[in-house]
Each structure stands twice: as C-alpha cells, then as structure tokens.
PDB file of N, CA and C in Angstrom:
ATOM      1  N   UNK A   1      40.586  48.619 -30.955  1.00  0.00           N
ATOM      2  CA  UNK A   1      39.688  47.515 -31.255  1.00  0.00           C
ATOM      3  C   UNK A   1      38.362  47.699 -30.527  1.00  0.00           C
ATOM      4  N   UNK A   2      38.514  47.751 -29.246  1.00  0.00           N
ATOM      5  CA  UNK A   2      37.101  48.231 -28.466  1.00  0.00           C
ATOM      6  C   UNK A   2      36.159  49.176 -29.237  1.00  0.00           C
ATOM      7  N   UNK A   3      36.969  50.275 -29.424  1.00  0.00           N
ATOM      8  CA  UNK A   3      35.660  51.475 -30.151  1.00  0.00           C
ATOM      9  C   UNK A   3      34.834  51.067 -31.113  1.00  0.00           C
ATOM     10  N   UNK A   4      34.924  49.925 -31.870  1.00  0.00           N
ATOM     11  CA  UNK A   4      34.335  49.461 -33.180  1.00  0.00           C
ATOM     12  C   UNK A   4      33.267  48.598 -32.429  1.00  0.00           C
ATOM     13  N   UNK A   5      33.385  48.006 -31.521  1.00  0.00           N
ATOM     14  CA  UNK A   5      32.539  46.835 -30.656  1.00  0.00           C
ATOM     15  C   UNK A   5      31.530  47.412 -29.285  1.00  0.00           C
ATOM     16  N   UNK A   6      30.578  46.901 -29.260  1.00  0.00           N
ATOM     17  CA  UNK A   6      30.169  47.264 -27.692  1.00  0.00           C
ATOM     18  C   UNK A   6      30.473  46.587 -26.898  1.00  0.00           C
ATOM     19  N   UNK A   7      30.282  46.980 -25.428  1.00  0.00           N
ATOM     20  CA  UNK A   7      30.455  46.368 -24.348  1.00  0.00           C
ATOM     21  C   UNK A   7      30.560  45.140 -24.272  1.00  0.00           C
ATOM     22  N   UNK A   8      29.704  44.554 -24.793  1.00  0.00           N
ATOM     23  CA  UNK A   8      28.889  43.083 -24.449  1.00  0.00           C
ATOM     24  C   UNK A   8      29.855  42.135 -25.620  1.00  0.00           C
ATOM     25  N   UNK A   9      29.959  42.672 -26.673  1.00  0.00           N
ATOM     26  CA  UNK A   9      31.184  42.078 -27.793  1.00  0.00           C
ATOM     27  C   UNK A   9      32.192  41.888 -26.788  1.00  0.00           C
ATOM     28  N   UNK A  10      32.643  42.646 -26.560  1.00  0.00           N
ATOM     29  CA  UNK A  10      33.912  42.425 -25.629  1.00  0.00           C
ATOM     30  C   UNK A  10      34.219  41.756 -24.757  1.00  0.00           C
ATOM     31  N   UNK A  11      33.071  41.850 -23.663  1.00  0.00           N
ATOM     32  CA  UNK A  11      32.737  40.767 -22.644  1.00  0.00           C
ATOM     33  C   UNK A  11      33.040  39.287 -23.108  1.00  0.00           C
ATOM     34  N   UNK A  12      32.446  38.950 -24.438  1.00  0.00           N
ATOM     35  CA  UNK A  12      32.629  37.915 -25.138  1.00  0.00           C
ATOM     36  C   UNK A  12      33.531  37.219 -25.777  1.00  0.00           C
ATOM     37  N   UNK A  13      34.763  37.995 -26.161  1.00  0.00           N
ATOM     38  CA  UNK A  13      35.515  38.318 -27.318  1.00  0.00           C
ATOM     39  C   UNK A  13      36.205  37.342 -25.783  1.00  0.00           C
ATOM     40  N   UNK A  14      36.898  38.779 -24.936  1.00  0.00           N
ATOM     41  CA  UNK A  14      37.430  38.311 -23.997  1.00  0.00           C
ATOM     42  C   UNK A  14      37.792  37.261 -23.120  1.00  0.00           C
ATOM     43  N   UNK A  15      35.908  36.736 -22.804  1.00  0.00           N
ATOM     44  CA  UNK A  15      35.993  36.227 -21.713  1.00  0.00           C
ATOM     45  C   UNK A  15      34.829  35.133 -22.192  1.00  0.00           C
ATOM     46  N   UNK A  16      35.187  34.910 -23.477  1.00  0.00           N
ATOM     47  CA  UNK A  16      33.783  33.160 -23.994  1.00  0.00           C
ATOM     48  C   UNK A  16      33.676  32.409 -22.944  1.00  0.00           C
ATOM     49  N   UNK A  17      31.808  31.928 -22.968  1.00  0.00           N
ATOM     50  CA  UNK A  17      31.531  31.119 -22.887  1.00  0.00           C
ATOM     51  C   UNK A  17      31.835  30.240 -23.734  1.00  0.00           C
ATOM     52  N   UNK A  18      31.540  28.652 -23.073  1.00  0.00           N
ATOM     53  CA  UNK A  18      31.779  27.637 -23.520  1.00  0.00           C
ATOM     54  C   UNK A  18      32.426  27.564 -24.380  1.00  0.00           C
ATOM     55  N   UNK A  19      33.580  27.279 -24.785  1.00  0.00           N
ATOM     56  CA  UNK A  19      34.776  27.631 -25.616  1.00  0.00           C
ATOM     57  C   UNK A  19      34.826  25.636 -25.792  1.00  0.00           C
ATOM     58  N   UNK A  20      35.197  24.747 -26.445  1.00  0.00           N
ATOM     59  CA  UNK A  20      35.328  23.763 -26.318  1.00  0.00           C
ATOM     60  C   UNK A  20      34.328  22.693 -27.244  1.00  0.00           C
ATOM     61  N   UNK A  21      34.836  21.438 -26.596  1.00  0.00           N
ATOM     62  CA  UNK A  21      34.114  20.377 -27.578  1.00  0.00           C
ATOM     63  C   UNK A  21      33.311  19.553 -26.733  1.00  0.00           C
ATOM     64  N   UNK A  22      31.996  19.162 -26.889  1.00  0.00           N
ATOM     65  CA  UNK A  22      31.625  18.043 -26.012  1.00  0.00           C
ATOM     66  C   UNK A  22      31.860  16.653 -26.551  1.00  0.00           C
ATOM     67  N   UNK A  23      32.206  15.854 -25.527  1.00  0.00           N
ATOM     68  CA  UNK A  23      32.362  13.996 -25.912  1.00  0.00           C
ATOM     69  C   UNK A  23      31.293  13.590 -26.480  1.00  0.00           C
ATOM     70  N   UNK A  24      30.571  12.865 -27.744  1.00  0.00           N
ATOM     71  CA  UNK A  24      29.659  12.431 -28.056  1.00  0.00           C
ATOM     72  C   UNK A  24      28.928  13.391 -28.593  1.00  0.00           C
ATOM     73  N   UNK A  25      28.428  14.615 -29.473  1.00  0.00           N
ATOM     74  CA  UNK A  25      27.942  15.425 -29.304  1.00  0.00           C
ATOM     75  C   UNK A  25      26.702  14.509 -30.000  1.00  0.00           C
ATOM     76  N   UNK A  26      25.229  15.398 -29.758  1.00  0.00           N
ATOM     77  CA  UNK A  26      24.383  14.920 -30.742  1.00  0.00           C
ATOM     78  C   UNK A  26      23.784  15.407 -31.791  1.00  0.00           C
ATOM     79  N   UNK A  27      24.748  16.810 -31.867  1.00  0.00           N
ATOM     80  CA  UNK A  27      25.089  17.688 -33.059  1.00  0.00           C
ATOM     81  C   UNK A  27      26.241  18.685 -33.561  1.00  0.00           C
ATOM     82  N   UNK A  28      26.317  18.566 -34.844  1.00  0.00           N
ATOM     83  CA  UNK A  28      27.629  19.356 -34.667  1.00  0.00           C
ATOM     84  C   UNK A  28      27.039  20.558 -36.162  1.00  0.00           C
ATOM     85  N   UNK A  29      27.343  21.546 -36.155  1.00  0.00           N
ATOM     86  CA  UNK A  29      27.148  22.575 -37.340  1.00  0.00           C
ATOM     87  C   UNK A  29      28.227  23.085 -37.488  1.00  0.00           C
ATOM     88  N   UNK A  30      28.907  23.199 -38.443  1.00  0.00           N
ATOM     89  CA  UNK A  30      30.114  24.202 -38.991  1.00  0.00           C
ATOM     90  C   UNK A  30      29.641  24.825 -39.866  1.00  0.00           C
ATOM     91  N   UNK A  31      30.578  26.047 -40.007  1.00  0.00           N
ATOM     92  CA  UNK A  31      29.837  27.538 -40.600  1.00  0.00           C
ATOM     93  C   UNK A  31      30.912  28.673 -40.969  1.00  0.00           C
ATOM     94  N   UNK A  32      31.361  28.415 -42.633  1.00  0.00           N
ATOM     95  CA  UNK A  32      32.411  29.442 -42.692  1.00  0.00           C
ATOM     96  C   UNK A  32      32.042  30.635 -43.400  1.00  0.00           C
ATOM     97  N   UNK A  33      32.533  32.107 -43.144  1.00  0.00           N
ATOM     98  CA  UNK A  33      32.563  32.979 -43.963  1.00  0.00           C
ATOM     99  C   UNK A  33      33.918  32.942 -45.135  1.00  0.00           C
ATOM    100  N   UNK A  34      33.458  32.439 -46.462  1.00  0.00           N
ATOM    101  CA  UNK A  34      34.816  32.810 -47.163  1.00  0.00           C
ATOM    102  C   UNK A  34      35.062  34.204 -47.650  1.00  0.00           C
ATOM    103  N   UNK A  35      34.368  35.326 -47.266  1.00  0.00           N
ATOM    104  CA  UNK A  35      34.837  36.750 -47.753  1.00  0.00           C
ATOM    105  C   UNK A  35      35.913  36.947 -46.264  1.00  0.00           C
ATOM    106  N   UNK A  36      35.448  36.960 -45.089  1.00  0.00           N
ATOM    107  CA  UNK A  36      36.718  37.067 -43.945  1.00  0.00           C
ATOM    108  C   UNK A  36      37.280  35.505 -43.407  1.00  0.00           C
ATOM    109  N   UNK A  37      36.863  34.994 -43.934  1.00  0.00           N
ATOM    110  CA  UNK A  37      37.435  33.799 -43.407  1.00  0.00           C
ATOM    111  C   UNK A  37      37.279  33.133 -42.214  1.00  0.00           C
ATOM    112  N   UNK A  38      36.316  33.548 -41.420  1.00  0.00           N
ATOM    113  CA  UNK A  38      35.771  33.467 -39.785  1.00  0.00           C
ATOM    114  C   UNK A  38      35.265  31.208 -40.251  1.00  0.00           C
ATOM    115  N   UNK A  39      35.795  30.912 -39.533  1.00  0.00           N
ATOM    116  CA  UNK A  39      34.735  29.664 -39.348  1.00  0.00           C
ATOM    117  C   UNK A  39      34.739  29.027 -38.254  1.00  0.00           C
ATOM    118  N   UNK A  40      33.517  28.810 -38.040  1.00  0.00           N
ATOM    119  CA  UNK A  40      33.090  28.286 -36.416  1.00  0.00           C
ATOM    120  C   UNK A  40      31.922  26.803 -36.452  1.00  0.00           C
ATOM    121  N   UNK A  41      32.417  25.997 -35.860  1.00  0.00           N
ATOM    122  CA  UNK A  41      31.804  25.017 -34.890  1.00  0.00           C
ATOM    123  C   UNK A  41      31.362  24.997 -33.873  1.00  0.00           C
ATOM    124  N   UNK A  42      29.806  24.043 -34.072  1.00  0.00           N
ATOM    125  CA  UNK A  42      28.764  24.297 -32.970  1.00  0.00           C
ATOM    126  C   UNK A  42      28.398  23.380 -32.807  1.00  0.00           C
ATOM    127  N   UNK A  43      28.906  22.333 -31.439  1.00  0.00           N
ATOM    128  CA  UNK A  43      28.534  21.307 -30.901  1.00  0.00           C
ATOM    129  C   UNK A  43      27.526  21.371 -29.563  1.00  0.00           C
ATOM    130  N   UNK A  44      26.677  20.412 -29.943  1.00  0.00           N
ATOM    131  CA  UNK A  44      25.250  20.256 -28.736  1.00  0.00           C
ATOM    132  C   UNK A  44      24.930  18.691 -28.460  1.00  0.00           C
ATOM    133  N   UNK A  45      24.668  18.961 -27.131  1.00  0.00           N
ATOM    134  CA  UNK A  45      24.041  17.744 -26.390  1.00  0.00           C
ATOM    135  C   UNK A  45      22.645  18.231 -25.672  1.00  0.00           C
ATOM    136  N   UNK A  46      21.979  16.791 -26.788  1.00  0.00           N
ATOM    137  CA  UNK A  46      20.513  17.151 -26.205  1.00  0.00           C
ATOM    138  C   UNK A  46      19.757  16.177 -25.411  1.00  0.00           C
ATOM    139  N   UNK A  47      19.211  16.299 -24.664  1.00  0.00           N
ATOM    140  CA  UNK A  47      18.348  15.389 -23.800  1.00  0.00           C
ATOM    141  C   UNK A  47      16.757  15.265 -23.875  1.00  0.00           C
ATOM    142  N   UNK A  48      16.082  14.352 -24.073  1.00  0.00           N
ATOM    143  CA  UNK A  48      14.682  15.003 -24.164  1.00  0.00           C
ATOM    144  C   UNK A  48      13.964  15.997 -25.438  1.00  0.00           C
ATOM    145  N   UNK A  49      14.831  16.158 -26.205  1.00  0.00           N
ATOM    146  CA  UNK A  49      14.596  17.213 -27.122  1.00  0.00           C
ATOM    147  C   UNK A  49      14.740  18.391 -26.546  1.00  0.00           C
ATOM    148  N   UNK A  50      15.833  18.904 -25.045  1.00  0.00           N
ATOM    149  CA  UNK A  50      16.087  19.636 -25.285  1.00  0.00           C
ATOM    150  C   UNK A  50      18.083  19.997 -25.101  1.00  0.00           C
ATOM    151  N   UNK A  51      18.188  20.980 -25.318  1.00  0.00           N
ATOM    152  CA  UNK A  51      19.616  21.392 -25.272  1.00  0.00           C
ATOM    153  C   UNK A  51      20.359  21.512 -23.786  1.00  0.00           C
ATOM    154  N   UNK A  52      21.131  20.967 -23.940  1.00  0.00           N
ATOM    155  CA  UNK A  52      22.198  20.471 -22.215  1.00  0.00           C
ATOM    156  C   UNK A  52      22.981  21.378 -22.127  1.00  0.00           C
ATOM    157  N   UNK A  53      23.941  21.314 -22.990  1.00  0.00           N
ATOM    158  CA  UNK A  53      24.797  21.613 -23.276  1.00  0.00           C
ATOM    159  C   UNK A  53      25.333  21.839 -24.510  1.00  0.00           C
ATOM    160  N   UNK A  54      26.255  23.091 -24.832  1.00  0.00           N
ATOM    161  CA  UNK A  54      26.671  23.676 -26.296  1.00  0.00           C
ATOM    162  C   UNK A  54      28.244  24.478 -25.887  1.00  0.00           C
ATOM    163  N   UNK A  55      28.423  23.698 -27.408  1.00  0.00           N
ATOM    164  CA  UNK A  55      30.470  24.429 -26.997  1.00  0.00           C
ATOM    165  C   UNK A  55      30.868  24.637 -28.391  1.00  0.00           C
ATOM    166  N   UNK A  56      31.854  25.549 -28.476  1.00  0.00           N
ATOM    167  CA  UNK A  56      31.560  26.213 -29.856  1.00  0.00           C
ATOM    168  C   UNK A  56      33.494  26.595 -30.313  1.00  0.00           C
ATOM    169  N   UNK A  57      33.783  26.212 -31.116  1.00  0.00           N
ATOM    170  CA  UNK A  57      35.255  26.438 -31.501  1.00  0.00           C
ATOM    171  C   UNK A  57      35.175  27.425 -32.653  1.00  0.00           C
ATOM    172  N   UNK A  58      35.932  28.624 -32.665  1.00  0.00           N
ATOM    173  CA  UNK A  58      35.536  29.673 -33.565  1.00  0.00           C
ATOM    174  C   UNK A  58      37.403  29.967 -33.984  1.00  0.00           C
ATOM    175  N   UNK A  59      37.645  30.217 -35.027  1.00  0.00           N
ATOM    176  CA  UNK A  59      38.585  30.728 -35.738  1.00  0.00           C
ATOM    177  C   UNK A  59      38.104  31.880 -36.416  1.00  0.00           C
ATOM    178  N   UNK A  60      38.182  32.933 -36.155  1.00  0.00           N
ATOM    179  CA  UNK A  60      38.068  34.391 -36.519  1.00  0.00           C
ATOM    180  C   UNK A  60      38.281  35.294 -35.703  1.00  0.00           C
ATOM    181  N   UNK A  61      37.378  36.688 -36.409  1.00  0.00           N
ATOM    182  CA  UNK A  61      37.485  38.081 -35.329  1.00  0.00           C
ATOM    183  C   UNK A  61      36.929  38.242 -33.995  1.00  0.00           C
ATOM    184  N   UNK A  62      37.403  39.461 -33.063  1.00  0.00           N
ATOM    185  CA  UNK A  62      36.588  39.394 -32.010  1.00  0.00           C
ATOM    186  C   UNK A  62      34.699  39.245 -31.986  1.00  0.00           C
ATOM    187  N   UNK A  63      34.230  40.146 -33.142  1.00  0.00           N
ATOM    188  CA  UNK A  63      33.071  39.757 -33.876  1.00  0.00           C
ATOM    189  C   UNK A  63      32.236  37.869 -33.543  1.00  0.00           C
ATOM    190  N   UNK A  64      33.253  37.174 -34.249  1.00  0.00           N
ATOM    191  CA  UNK A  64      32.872  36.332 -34.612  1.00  0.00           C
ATOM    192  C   UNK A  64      32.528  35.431 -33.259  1.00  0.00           C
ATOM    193  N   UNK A  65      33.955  35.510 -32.279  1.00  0.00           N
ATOM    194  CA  UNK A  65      34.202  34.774 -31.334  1.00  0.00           C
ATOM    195  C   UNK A  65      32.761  35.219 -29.852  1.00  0.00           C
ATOM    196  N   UNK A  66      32.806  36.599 -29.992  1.00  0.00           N
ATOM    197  CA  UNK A  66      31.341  36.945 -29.472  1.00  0.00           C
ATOM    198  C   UNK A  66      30.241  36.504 -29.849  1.00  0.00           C
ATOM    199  N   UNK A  67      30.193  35.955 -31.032  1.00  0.00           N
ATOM    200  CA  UNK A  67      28.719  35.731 -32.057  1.00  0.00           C
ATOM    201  C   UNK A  67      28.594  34.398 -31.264  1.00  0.00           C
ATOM    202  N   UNK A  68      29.805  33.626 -31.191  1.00  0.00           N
ATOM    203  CA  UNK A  68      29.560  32.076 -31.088  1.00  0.00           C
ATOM    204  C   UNK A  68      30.010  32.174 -29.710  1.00  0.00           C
ATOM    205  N   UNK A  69      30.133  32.985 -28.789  1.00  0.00           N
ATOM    206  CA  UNK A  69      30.043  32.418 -27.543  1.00  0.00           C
ATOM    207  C   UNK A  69      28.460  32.762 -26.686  1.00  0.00           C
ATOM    208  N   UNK A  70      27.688  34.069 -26.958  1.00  0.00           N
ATOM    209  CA  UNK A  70      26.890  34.637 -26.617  1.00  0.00           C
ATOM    210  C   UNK A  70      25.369  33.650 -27.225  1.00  0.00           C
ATOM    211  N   UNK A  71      25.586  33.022 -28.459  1.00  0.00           N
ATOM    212  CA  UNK A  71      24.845  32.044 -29.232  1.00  0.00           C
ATOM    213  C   UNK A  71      24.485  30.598 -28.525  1.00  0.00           C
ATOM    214  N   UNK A  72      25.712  30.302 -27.628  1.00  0.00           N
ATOM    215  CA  UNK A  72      25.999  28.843 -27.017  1.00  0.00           C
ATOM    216  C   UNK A  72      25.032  29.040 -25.711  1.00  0.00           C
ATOM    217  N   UNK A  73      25.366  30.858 -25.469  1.00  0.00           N
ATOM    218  CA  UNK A  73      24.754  30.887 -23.784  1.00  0.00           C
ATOM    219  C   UNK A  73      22.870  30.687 -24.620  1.00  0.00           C
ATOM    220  N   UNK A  74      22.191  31.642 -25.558  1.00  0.00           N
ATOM    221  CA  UNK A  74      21.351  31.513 -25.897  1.00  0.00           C
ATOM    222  C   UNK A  74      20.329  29.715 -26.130  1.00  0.00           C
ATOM    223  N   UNK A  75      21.523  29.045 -26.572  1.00  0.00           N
ATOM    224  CA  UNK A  75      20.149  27.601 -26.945  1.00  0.00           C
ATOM    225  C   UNK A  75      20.639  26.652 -26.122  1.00  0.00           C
ATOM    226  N   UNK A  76      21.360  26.900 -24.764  1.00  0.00           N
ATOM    227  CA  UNK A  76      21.412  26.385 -23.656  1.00  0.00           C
ATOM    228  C   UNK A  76      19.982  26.164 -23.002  1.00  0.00           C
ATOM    229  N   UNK A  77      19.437  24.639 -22.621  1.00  0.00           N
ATOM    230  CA  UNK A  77      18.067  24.605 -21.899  1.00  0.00           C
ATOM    231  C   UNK A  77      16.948  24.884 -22.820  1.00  0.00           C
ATOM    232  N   UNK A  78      17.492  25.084 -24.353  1.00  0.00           N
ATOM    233  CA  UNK A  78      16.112  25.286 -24.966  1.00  0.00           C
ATOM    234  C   UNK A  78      15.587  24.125 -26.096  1.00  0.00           C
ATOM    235  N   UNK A  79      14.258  23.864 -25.838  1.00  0.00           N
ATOM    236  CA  UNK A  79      13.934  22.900 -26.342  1.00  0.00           C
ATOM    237  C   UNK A  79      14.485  23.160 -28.246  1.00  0.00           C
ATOM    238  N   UNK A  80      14.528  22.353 -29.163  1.00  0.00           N
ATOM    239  CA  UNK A  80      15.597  21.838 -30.080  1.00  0.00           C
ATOM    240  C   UNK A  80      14.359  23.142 -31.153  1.00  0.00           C
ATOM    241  N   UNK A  81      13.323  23.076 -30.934  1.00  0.00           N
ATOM    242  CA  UNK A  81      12.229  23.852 -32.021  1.00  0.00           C
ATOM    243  C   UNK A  81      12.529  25.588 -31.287  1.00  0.00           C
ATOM    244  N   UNK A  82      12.865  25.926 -30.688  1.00  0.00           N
ATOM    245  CA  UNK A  82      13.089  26.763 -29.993  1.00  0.00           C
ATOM    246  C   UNK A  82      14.826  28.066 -30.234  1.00  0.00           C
ATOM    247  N   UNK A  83      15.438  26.744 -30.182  1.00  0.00           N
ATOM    248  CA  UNK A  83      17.432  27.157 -30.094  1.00  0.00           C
ATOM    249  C   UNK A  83      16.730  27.295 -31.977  1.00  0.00           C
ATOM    250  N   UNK A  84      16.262  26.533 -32.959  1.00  0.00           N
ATOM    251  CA  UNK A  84      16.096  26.826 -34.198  1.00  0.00           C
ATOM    252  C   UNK A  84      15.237  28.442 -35.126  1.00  0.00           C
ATOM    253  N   UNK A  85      14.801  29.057 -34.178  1.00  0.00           N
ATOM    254  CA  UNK A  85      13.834  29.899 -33.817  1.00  0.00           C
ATOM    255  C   UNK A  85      14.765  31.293 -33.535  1.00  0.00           C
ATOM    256  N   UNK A  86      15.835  30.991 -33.098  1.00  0.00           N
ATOM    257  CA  UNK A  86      16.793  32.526 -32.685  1.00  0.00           C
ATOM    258  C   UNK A  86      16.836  33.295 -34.371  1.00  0.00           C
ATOM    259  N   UNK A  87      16.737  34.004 -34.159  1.00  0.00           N
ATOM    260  CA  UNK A  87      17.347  34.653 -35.642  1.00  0.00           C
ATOM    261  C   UNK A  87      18.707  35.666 -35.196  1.00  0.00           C
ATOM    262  N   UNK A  88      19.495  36.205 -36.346  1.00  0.00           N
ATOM    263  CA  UNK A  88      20.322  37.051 -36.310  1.00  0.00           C
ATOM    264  C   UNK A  88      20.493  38.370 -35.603  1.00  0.00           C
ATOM    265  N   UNK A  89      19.285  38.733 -35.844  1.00  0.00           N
ATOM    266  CA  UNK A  89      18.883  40.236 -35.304  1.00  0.00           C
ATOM    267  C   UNK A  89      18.537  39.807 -33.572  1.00  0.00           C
ATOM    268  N   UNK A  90      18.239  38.554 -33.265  1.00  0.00           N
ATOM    269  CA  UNK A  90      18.407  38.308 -31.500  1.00  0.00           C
ATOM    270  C   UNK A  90      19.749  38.264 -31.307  1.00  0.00           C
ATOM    271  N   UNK A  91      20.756  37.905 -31.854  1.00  0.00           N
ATOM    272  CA  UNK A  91      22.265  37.339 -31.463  1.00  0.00           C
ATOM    273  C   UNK A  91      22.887  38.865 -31.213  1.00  0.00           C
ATOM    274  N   UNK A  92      22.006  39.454 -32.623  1.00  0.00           N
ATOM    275  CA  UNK A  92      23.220  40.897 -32.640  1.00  0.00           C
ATOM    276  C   UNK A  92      22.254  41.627 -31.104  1.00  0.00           C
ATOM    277  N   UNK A  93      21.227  41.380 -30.935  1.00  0.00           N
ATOM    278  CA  UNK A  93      20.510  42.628 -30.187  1.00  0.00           C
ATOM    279  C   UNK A  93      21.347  41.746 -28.344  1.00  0.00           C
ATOM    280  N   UNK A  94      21.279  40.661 -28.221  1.00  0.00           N
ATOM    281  CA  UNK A  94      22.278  40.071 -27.450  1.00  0.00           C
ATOM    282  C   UNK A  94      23.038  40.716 -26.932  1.00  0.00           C
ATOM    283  N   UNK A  95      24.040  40.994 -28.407  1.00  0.00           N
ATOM    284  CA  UNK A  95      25.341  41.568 -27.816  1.00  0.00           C
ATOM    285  C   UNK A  95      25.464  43.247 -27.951  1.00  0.00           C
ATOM    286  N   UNK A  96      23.834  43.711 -27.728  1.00  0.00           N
ATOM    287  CA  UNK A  96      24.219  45.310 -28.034  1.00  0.00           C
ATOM    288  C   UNK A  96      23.912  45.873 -29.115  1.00  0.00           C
ATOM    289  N   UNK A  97      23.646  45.425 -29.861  1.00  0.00           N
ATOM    290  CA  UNK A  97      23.484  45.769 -31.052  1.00  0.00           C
ATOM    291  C   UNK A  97      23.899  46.076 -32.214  1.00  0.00           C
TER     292      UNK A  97
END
C-alpha cells in the first residue's frame, strides 16, 4: 500500500488530523465520489469570519482519508474567502504530490 502513496499520504492516512465532529458546527459540506465510493464530511466553526476549528469524517481509501485530514489542517485560522481559495493542486502538492 505505501509504494503507491508518498510519505506525507501516509502520515495522514495513519495518523489524521482532526478526525471528528464539532458541537454546533457553522458549516457542514459532504462530498461523495460515486465511481470509488469515498465520501467525506467537512465540519467548521467560524468566528469572526474566520475558521476555528474543522473536523472531517471520511469513509474511503487511504487517498481519501489523507485528502480530508491534511485539508482540515489547511483552512484552520483562515479567514472564510481564503479556506475557499485552496484549490486541488494545493491539497495534492500538500501531501507530496
């Protein structure tokens, strides 16, 4: 499984951040792939317009579970125009590429 992933996937896969749900959130996004079936939830608490806190429940591959834990560390502290602003190619370059 490792050889297909880099380092930093793994780190993730392994050892997620914020794994969980927050009480009250003041957003929630769900997001499924129906070709693998990966679907993940993305709950945030914002203050001020900006991001507090983010916790993310993922049902899929090691892939996926890296995508959405490495994503949570990313729009942590960032103002709400900002966490909207990440694109794909930051998440993947994140985790290595």
């Amino acid at each position: 499984m490792g050889e297909q992933y880099t380092d930093e996937v793994m780190k993730h896969f392994l050892e997620p951040h914020n794994v969980g749900v927050i009480d009250e959130p003041d957003g929630v996004g769900k997001v499924g792939n129906p070709v693998c079936g990966d679907i993940m939830e993305l709950q945030i608490k914002v203050e001020d317009n900006k991001i507090v806190d983010a916790k993310f429940r993922t049902f899929g591959c090691g892939a996926a579970i890296a995508t959405s834990s490495v994503l949570t560390d990313m729009v942590k502290d960032k103002i709400l125009i900002e966490a909207l602003k990440i694109t794909n190619e930051e998440v993947t370059q994140a985790l290595g590429g």
